[in-house]
N, C-alpha and C. Protein backbone atom coordinates (compact mmCIF):
# COMPACT_ATOMS: atom_id res chain seq x y z
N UNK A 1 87.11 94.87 106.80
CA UNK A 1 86.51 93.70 106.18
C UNK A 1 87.54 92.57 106.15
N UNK A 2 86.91 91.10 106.65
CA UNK A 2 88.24 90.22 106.68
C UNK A 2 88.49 89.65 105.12
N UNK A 3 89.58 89.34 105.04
CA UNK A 3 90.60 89.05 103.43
C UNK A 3 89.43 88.23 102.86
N UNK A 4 89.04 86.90 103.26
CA UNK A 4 88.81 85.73 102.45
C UNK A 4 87.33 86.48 101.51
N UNK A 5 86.34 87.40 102.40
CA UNK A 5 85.41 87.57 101.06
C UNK A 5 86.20 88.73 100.07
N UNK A 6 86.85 89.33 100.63
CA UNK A 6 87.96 90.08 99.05
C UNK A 6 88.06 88.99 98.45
N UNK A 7 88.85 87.97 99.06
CA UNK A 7 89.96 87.38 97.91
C UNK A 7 88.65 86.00 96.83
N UNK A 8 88.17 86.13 97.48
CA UNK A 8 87.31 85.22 96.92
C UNK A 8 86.37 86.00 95.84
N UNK A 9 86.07 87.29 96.17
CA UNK A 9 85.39 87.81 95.28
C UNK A 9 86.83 88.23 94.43
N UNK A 10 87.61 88.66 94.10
CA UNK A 10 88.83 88.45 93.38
C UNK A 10 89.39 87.46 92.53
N UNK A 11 89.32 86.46 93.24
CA UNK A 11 89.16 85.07 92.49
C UNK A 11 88.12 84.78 91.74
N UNK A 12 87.04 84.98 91.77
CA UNK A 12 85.68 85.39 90.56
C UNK A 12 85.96 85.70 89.75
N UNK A 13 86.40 86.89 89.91
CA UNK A 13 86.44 87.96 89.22
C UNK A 13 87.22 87.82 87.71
N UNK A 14 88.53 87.24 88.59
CA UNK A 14 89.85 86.63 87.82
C UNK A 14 89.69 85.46 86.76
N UNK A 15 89.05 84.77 87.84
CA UNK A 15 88.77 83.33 87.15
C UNK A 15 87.84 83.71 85.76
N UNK A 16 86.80 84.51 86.21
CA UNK A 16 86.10 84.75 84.72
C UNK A 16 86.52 85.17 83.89
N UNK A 17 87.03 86.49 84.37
CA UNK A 17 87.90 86.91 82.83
C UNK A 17 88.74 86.17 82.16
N UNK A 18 89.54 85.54 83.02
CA UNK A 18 90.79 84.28 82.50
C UNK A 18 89.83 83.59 81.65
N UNK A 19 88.67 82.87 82.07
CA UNK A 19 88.25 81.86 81.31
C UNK A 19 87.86 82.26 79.94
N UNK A 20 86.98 83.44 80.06
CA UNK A 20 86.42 84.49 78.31
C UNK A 20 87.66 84.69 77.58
N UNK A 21 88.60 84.96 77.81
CA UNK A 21 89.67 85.61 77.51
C UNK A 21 90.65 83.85 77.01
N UNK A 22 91.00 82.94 77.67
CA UNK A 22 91.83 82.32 77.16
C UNK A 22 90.35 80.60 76.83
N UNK A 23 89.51 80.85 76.70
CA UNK A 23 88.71 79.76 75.68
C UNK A 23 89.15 79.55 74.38
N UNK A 24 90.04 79.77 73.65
CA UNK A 24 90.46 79.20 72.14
C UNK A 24 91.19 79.44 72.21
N UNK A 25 92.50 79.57 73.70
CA UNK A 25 93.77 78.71 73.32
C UNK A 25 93.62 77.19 74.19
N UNK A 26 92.88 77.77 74.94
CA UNK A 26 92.07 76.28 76.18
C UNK A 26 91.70 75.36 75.60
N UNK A 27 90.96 75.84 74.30
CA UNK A 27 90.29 74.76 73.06
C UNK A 27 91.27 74.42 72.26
N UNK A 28 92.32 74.96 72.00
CA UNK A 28 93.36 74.47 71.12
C UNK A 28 94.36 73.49 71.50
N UNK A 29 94.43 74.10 73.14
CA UNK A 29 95.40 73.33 74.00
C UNK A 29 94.66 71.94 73.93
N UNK A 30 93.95 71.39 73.83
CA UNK A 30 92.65 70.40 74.47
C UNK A 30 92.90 69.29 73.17
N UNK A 31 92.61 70.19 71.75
CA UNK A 31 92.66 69.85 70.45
C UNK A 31 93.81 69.03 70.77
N UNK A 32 95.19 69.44 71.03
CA UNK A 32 96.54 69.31 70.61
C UNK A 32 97.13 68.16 71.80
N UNK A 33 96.21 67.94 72.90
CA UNK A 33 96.59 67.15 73.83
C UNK A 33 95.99 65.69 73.12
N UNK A 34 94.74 65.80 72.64
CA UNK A 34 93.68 64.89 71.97
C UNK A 34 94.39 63.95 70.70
N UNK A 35 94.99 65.24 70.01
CA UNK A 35 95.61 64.78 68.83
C UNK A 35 96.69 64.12 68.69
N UNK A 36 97.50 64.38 70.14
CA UNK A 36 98.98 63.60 70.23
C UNK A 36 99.14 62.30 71.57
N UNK A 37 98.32 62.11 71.52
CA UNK A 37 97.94 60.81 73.04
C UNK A 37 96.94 60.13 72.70
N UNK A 38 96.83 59.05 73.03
CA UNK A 38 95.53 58.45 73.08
C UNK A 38 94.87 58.96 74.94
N UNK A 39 93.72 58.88 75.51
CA UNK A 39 93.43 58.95 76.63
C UNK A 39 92.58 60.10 76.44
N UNK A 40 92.28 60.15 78.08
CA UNK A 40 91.74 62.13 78.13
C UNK A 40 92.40 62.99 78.04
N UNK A 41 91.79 64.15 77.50
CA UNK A 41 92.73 65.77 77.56
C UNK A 41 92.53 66.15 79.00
N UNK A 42 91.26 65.72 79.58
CA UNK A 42 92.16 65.98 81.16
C UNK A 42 92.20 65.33 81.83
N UNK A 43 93.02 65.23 82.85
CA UNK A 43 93.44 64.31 84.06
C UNK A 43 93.10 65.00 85.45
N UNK A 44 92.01 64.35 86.22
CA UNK A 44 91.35 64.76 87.34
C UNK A 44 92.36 63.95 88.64
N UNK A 45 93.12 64.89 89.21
CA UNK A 45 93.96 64.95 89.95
C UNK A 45 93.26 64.83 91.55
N UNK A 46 93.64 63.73 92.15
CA UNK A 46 92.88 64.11 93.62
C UNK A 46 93.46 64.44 94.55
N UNK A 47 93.63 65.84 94.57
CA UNK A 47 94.27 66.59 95.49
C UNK A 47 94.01 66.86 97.13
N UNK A 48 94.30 67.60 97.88
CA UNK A 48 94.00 68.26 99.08
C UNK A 48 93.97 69.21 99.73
N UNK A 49 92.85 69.75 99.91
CA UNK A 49 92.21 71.23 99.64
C UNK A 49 92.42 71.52 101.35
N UNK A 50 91.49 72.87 101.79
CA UNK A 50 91.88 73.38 102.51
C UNK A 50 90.88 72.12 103.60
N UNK A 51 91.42 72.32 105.24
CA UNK A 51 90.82 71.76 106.08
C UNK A 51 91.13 69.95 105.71
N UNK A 52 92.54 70.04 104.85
CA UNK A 52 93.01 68.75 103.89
C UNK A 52 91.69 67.79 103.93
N UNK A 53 90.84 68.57 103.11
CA UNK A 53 89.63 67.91 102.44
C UNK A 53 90.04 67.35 100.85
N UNK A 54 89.86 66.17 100.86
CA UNK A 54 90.05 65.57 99.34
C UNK A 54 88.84 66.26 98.39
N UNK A 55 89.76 66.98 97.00
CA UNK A 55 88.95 67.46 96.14
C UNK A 55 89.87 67.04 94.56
N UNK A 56 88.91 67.13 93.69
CA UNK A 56 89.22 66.18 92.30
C UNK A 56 89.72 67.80 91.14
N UNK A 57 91.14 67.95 91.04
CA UNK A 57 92.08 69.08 90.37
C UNK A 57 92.08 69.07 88.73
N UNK A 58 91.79 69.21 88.20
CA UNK A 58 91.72 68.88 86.37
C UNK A 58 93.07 69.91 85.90
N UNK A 59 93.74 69.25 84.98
CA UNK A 59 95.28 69.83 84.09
C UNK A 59 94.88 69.35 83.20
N UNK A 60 95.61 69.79 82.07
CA UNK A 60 95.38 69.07 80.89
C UNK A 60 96.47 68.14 80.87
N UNK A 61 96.34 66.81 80.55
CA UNK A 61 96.95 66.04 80.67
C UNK A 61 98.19 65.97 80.08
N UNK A 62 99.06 65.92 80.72
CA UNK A 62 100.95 65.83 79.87
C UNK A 62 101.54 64.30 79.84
N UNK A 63 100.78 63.08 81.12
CA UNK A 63 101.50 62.39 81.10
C UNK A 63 100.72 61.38 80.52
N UNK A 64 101.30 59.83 80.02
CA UNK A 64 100.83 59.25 79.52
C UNK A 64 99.82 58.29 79.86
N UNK A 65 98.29 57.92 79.91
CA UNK A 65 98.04 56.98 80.27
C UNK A 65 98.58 55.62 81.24
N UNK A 66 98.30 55.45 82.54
CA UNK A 66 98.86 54.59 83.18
C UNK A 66 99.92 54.80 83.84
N UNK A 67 100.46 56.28 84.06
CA UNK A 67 101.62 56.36 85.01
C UNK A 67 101.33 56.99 86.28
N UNK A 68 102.40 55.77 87.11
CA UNK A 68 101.87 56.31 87.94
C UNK A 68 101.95 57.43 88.77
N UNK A 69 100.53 57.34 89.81
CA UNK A 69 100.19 58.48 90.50
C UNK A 69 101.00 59.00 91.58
N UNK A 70 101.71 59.75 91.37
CA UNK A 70 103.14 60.53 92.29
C UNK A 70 103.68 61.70 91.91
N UNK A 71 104.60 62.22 93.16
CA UNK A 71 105.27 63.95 92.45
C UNK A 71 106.20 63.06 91.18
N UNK A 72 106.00 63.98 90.51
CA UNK A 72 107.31 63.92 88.99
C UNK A 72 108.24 63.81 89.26
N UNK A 73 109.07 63.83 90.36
CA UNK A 73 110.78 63.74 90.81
C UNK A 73 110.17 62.46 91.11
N UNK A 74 109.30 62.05 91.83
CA UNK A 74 109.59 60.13 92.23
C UNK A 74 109.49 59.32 91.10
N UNK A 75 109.21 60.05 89.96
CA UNK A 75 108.92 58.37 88.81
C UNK A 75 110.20 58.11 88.29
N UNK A 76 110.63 57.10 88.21
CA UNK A 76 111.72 56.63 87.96
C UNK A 76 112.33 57.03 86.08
N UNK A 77 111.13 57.26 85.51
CA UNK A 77 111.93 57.97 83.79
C UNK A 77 110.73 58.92 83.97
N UNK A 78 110.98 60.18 84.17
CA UNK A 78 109.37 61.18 84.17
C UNK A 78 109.42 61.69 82.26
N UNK A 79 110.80 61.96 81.99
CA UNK A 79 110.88 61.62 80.39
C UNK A 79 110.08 60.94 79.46
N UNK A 80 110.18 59.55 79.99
CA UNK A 80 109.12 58.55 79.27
C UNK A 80 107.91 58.48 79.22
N UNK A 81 107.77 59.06 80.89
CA UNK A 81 105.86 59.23 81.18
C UNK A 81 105.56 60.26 80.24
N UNK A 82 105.95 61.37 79.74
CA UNK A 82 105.52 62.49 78.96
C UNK A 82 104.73 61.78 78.12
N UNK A 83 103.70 62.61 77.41
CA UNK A 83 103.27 62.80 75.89
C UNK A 83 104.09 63.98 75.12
N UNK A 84 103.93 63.44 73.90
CA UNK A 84 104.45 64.35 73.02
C UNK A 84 104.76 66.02 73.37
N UNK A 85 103.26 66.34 73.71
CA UNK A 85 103.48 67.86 74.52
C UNK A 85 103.48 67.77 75.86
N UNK A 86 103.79 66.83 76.50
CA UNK A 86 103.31 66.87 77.69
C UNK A 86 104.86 67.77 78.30
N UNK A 87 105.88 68.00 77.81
CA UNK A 87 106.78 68.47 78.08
C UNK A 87 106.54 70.19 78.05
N UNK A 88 106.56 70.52 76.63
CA UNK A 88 105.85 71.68 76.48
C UNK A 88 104.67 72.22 78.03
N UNK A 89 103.43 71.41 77.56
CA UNK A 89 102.75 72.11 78.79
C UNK A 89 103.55 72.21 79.96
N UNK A 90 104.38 71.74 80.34
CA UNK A 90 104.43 71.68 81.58
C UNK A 90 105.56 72.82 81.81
N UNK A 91 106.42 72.78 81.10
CA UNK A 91 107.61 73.71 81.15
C UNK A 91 106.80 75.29 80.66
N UNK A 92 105.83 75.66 80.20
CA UNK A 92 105.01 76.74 79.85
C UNK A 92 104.24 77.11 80.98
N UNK A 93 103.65 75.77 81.76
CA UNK A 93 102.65 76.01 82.81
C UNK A 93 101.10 76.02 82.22
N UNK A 94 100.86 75.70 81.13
CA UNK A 94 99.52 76.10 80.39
C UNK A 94 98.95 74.51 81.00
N UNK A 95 99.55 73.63 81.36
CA UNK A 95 98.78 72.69 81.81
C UNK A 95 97.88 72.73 83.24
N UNK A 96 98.23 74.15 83.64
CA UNK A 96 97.79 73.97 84.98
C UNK A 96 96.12 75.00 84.56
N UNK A 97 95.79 74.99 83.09
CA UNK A 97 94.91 76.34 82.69
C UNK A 97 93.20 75.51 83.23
N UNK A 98 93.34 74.36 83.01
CA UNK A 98 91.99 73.95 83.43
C UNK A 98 91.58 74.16 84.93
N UNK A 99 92.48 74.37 85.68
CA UNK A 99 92.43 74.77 87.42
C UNK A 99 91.47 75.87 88.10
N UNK A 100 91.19 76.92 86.62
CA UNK A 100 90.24 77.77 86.61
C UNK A 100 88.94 77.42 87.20
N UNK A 101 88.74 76.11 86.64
CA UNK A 101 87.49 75.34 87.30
C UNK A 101 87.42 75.53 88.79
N UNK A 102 88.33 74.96 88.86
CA UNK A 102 88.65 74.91 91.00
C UNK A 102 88.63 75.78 91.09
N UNK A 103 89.12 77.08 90.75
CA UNK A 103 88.71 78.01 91.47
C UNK A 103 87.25 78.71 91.55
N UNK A 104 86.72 78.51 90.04
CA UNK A 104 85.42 79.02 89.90
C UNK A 104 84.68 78.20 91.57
N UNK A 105 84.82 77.31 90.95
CA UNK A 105 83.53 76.17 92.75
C UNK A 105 83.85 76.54 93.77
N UNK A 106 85.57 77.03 93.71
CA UNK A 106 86.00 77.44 95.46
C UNK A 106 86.95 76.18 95.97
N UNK A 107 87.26 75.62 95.23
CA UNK A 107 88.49 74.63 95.94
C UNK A 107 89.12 75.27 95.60
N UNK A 108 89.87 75.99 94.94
CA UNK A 108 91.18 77.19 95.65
C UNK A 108 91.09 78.02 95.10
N UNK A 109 92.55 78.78 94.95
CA UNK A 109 92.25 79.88 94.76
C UNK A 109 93.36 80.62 94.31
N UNK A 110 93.51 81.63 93.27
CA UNK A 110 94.41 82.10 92.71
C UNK A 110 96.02 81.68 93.60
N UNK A 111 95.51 82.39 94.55
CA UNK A 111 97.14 82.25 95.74
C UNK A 111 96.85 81.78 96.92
N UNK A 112 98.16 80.68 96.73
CA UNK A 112 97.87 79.48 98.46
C UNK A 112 98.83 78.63 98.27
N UNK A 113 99.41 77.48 98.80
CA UNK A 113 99.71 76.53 98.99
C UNK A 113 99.51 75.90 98.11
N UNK A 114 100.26 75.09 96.82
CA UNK A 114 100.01 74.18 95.87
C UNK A 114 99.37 73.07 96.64
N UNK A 115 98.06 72.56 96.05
CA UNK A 115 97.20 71.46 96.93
C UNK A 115 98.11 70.70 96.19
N UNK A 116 98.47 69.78 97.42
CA UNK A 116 99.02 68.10 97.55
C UNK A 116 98.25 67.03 97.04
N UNK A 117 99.19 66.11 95.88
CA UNK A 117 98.77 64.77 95.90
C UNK A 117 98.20 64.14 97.09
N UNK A 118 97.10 63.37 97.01
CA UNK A 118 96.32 62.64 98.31
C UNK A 118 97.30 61.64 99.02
N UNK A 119 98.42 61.49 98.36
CA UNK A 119 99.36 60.44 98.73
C UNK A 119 100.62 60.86 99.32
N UNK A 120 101.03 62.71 99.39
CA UNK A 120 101.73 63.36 99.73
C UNK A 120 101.77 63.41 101.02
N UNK A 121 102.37 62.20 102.11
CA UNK A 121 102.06 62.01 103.33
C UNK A 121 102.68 62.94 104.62
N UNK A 122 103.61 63.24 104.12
CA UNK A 122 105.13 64.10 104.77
C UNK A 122 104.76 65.24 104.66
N UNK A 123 104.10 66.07 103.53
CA UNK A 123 103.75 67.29 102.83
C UNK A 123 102.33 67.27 103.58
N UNK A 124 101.52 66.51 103.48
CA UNK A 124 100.28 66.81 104.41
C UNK A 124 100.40 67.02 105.75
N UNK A 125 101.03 66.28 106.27
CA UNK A 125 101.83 66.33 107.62
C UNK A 125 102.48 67.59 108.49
N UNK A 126 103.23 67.95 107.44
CA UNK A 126 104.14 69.19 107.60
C UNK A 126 102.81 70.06 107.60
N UNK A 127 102.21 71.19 106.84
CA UNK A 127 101.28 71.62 106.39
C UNK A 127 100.16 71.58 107.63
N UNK A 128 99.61 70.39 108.00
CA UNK A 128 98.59 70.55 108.70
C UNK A 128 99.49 71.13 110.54
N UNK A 129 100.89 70.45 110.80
CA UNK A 129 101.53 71.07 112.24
C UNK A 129 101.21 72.54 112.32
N UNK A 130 101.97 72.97 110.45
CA UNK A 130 101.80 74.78 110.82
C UNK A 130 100.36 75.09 110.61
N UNK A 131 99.16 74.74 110.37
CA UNK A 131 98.08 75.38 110.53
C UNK A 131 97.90 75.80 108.67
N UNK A 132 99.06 75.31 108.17
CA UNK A 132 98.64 75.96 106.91
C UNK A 132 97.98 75.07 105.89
N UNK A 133 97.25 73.93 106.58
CA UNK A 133 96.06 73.35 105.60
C UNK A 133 94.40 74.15 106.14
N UNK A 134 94.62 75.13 106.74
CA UNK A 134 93.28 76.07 106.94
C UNK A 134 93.60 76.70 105.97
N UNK A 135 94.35 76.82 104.63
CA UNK A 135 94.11 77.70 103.62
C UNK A 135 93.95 76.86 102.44
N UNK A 136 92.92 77.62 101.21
CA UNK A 136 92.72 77.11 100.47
C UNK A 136 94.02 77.13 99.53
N UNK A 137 93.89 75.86 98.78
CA UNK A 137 95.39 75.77 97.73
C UNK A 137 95.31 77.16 96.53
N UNK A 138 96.23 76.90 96.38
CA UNK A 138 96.33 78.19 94.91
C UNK A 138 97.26 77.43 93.45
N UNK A 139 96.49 78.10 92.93
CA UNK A 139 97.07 77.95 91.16
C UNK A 139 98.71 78.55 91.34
N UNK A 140 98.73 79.13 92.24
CA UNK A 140 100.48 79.76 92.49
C UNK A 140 100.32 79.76 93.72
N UNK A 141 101.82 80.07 94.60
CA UNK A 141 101.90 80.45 96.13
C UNK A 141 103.42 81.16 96.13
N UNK A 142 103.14 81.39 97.17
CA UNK A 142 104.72 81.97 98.20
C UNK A 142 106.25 81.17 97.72
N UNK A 143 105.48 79.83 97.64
CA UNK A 143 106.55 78.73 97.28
C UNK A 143 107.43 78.44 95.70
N UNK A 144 105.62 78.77 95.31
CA UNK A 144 106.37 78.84 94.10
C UNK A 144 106.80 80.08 93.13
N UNK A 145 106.87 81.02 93.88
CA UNK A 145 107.95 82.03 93.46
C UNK A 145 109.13 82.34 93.83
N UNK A 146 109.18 81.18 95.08
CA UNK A 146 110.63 81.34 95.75
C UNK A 146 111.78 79.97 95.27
N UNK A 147 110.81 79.26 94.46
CA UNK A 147 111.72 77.62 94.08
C UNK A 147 110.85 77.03 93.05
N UNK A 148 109.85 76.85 93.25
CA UNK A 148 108.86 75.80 93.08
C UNK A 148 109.23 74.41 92.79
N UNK A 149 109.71 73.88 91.64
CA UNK A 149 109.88 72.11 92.13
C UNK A 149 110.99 71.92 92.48
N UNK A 150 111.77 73.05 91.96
CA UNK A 150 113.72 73.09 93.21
C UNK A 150 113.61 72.62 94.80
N UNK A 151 112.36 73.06 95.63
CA UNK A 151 112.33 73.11 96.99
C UNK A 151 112.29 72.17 97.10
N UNK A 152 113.26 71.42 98.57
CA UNK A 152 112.98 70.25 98.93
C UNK A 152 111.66 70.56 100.09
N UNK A 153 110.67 69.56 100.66
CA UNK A 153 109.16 69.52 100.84
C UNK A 153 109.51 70.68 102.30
N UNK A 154 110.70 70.43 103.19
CA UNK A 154 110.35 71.27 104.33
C UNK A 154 110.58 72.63 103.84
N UNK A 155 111.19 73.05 103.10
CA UNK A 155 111.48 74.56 102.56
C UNK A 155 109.73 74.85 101.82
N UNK A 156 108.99 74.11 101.24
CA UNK A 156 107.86 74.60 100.86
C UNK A 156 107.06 75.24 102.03
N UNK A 157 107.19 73.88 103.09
CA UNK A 157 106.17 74.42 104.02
C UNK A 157 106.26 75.11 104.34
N UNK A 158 107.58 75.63 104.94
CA UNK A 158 108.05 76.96 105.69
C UNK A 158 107.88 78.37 104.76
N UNK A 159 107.79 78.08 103.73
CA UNK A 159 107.14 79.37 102.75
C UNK A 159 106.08 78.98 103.22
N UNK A 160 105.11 78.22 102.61
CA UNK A 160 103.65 78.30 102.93
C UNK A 160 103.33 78.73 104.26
N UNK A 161 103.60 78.19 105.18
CA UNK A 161 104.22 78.92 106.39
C UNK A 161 104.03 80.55 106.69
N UNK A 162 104.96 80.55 106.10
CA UNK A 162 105.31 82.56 106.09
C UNK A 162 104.19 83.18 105.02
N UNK A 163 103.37 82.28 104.25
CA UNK A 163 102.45 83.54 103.75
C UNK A 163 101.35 82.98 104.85
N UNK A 164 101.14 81.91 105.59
CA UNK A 164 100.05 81.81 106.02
C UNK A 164 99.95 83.20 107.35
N UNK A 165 101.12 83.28 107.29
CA UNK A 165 101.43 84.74 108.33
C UNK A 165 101.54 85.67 108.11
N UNK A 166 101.50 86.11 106.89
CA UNK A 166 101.96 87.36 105.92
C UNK A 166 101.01 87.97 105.24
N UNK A 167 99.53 86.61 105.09
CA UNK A 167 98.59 87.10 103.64
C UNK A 167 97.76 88.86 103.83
N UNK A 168 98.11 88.69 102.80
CA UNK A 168 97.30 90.42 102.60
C UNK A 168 96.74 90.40 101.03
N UNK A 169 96.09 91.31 100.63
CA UNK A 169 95.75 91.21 99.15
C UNK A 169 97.01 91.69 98.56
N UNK A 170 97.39 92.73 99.35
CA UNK A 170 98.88 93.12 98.58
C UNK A 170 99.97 91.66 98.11
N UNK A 171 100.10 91.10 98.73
CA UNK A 171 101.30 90.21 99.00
C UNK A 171 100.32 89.23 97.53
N UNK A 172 99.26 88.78 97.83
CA UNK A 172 98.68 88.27 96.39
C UNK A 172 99.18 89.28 95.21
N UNK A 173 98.79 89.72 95.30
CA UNK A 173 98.97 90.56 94.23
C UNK A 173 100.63 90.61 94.05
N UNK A 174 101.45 90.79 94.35
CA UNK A 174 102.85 90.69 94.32
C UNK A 174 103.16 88.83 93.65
N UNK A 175 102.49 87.97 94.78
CA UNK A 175 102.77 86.98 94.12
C UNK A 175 102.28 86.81 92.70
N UNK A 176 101.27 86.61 92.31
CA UNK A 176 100.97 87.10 90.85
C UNK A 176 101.73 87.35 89.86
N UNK A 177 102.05 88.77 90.19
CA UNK A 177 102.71 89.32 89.38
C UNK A 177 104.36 88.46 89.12
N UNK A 178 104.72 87.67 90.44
CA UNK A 178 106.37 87.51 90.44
C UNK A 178 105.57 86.02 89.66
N UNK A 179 105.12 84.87 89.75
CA UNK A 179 103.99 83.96 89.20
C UNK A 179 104.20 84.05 87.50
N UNK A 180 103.85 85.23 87.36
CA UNK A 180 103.43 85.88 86.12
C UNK A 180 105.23 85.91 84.87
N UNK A 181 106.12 86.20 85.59
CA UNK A 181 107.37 86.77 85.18
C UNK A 181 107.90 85.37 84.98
N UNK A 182 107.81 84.51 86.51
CA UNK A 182 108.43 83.64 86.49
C UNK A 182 107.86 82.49 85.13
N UNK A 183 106.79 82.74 84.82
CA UNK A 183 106.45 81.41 84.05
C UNK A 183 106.67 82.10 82.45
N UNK A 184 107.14 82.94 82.39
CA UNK A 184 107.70 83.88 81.26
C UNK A 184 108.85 83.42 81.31
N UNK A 185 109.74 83.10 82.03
CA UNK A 185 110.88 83.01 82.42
C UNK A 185 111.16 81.67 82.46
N UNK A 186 110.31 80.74 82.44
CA UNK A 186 110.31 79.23 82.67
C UNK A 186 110.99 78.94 83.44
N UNK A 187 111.37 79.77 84.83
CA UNK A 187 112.09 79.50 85.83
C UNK A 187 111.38 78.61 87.35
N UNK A 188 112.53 77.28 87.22
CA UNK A 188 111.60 76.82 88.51
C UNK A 188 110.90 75.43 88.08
N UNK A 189 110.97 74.84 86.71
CA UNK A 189 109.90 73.91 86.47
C UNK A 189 110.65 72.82 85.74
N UNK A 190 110.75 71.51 86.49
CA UNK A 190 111.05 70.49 86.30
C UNK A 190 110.47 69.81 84.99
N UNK A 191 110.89 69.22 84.23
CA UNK A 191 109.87 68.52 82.95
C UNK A 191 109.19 69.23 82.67
């Protein structure tokens, strides 16, 4: 049987339980973004999905109203852009909890390639030479258990790269789990 209806029925699977299971800290997180910012609790991100099809990413929002739209290493004070928690979420990773969505519809998927800002020109670039925008993005990848915002953009691809050559359910499942440690570990995460 080929991977993608596993992994997709996997990703269901996942995504639901995640969602039953973390709804009232999701609701609390939401509360606490609401209560310390003015703006939305989420920020609809327009990313680039597989076949680098533009699709709309929801986080709970960390940064402040009006900053601008770019990776977090290009803003010139990413400090200042924060909200109050916007530091917190991000160094926890709980900002990335609304993503569940995307995966429920099928714009990505537990494990893949972090989908790119629409403006990520070099990173789309790279990505589509190796063939590895035929995969759907993931809430984690290859990349980001090996660096994640440490990597400079050609070291991502070339991970993304090597799982686009590597994928198995096993190797998901491994990433996961290393995913899992690492954000225990708060290892790897800029702001």
């Amino acid at each position: 049987m080929p991977l993608f209806p596993v992994k997709r029925l996997l990703d269901l699977s996942l995504a639901c339980l995640a969602a039953v299971l973390l709804l009232l800290p999701a609701g609390l997180l939401a509360l606490l973004v609401k209560l310390t910012s003015p703006g939305p609790v989420l920020y609809w991100s327009d990313r680039v999905g597989r076949h680098n099809r533009i699709f709309r990413m929801p986080k709970f929002r960390s940064m402040r109203v009006g900053t601008p739209v770019v990776a977090t290493h290009l803003l010139r004070d990413a400090q200042a852009c924060l909200t109050p928690v916007g530091s917190f979420l991000r160094r926890s990773s709980l900002d990335e909890l609304p993503q569940l969505w995307s995966i429920l519809v099928g714009d990505m998927s537990f494990v893949g390639p972090r989908p790119a800002l629409y403006n990520q020109h070099d990173l789309i670039a790279l990505r589509s030479e190796l063939g590895v925008h035929e995969l759907l993005p993931g809430l984690t990848g290859w990349a980001q258990v090996n660096g994640r915002d440490e990597l400079p953009i050609s070291q991502k691809v070339k991970l993304d790269s090597e799982y686009l050559q590597r994928q198995s359910l096993w190797l998901d499942i491994r990433i996961l789990w290393l995913t899992f440690a690492k954000v225990l570990r708060r290892e790897g995460v800029t702001h």
